[in-house]
Protein backbone atom coordinates (compact mmCIF):
# COMPACT_ATOMS: atom_id res chain seq x y z
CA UNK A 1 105.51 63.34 60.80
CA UNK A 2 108.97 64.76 59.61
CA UNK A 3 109.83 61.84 57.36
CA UNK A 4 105.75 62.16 55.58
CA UNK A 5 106.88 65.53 55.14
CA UNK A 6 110.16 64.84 53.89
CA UNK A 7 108.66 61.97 51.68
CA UNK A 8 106.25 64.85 50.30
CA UNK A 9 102.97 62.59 52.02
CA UNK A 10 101.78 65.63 53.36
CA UNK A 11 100.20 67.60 49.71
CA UNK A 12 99.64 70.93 51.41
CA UNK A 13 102.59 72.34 53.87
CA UNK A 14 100.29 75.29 54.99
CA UNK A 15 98.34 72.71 56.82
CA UNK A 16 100.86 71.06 58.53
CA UNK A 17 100.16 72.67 62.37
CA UNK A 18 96.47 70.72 62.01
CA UNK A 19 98.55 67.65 60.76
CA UNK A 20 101.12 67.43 63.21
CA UNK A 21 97.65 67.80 65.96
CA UNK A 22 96.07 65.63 64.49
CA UNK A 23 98.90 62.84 65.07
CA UNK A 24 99.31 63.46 68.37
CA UNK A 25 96.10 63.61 69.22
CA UNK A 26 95.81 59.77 67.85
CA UNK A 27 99.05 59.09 69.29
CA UNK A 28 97.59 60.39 72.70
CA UNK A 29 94.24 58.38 72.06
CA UNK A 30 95.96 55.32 71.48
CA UNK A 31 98.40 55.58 74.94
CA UNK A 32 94.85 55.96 76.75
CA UNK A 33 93.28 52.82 75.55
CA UNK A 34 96.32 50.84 76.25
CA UNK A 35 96.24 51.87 79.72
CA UNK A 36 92.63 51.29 80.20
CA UNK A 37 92.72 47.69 79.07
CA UNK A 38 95.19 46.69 81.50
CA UNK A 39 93.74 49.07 84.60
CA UNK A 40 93.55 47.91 88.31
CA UNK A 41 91.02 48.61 90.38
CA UNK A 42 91.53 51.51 92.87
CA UNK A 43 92.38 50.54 96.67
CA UNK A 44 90.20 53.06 97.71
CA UNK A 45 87.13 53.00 95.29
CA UNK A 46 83.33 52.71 96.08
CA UNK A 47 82.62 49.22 97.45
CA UNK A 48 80.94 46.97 95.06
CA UNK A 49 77.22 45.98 95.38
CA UNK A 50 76.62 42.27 96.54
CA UNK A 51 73.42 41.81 94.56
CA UNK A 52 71.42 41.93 97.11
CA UNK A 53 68.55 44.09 96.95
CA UNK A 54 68.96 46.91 99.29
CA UNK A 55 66.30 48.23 102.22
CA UNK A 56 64.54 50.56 99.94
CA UNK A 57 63.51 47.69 97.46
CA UNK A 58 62.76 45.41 100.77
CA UNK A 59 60.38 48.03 101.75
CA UNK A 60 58.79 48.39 98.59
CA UNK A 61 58.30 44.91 97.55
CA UNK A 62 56.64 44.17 100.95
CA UNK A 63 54.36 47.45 99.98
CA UNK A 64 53.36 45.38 96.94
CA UNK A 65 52.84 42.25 98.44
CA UNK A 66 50.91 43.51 101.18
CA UNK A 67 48.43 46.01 98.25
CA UNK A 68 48.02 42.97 96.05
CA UNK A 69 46.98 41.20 99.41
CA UNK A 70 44.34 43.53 100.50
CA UNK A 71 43.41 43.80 96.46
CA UNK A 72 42.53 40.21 96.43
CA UNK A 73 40.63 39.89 99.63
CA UNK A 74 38.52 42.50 98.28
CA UNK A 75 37.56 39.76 94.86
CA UNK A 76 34.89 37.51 94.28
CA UNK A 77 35.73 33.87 95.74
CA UNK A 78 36.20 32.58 91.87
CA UNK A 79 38.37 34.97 90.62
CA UNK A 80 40.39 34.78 93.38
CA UNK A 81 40.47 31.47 92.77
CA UNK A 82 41.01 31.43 89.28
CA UNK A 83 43.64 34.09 90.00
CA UNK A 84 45.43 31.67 92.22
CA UNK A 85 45.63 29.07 90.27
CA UNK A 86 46.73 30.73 87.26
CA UNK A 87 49.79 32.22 88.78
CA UNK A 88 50.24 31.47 91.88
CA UNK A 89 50.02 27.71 91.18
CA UNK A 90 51.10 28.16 87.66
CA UNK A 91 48.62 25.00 86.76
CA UNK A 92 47.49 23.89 83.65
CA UNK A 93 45.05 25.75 81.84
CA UNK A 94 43.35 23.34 80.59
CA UNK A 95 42.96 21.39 84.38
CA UNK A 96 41.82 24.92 85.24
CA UNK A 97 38.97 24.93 82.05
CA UNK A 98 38.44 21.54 82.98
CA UNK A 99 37.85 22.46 87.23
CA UNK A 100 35.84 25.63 86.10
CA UNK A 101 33.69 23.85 83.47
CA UNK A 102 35.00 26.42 80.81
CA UNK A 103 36.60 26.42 77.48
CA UNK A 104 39.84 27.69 77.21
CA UNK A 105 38.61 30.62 74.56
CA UNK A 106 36.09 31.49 77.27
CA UNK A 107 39.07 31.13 80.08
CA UNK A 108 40.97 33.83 78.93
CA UNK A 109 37.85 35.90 78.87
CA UNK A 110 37.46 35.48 82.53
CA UNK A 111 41.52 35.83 83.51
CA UNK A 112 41.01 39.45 81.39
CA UNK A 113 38.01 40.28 83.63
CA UNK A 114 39.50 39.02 87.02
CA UNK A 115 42.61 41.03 86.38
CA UNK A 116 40.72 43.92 85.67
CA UNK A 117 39.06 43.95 88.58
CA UNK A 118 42.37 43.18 90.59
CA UNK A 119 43.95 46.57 88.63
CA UNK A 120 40.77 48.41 90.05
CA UNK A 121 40.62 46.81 94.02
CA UNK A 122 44.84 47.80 93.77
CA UNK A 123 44.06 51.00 92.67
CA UNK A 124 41.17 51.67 95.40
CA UNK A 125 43.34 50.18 97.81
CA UNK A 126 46.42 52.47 96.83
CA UNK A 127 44.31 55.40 97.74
């Protein structure tokens, strides 16, 4: 900082206090990210997750499965069926068109309907 303002880089002198901050604040920035790059982790830091989900989740996906359950044993045989087979069974749609007598156009039509119906049994069933 002396030798820029020996050298006459720094063009106004009066401003030479915000300068001089401004350097070591960059200085003091730069010391910081070094040391982060290279840091250890602490002995005595939280313990680190082991991906499992925890009880909370457990409890809550079991909530789900056992709703969507009592949704679907409140459905009509066949779109319980074609429910099933859809995702469940992830089968082929068009061995499902074929099983159901359908077209595929007239397939998605009825997968729209049966889920709609699922939505409203899970939502009566919530309650």
């Amino acid at each position: 900082m002396l030798r820029n303002l020996r050298n006459g880089v720094v063009e106004h002198p009066e401003r030479f206090g915000a300068y001089v901050n401004a350097v070591c604040n960059n200085v003091m920035l730069e010391l910081f990210r070094r040391d982060s790059r290279w840091s250890q982790f602490p002995e005595e830091g939280p313990e680190l997750e082991s991906g499992e989900p925890g009880v909370e989740t457990t409890l809550l996906q079991d909530e789900r499965r056992e709703l969507v359950r009592q949704a679907l044993a409140e459905l009509p045989l066949k779109d319980r069926k074609l429910l099933h087979r859809i995702f469940m069974d992830e089968e082929n749609k068009d061995a499902v068109c074929k099983e159901f007598g359908v077209t595929r156009e007239y397939l998605r039509v009825l997968l729209h309907r049966a889920r709609g119906r699922l939505r409203a049994a899970m939502r009566g069933a919530a309650v």
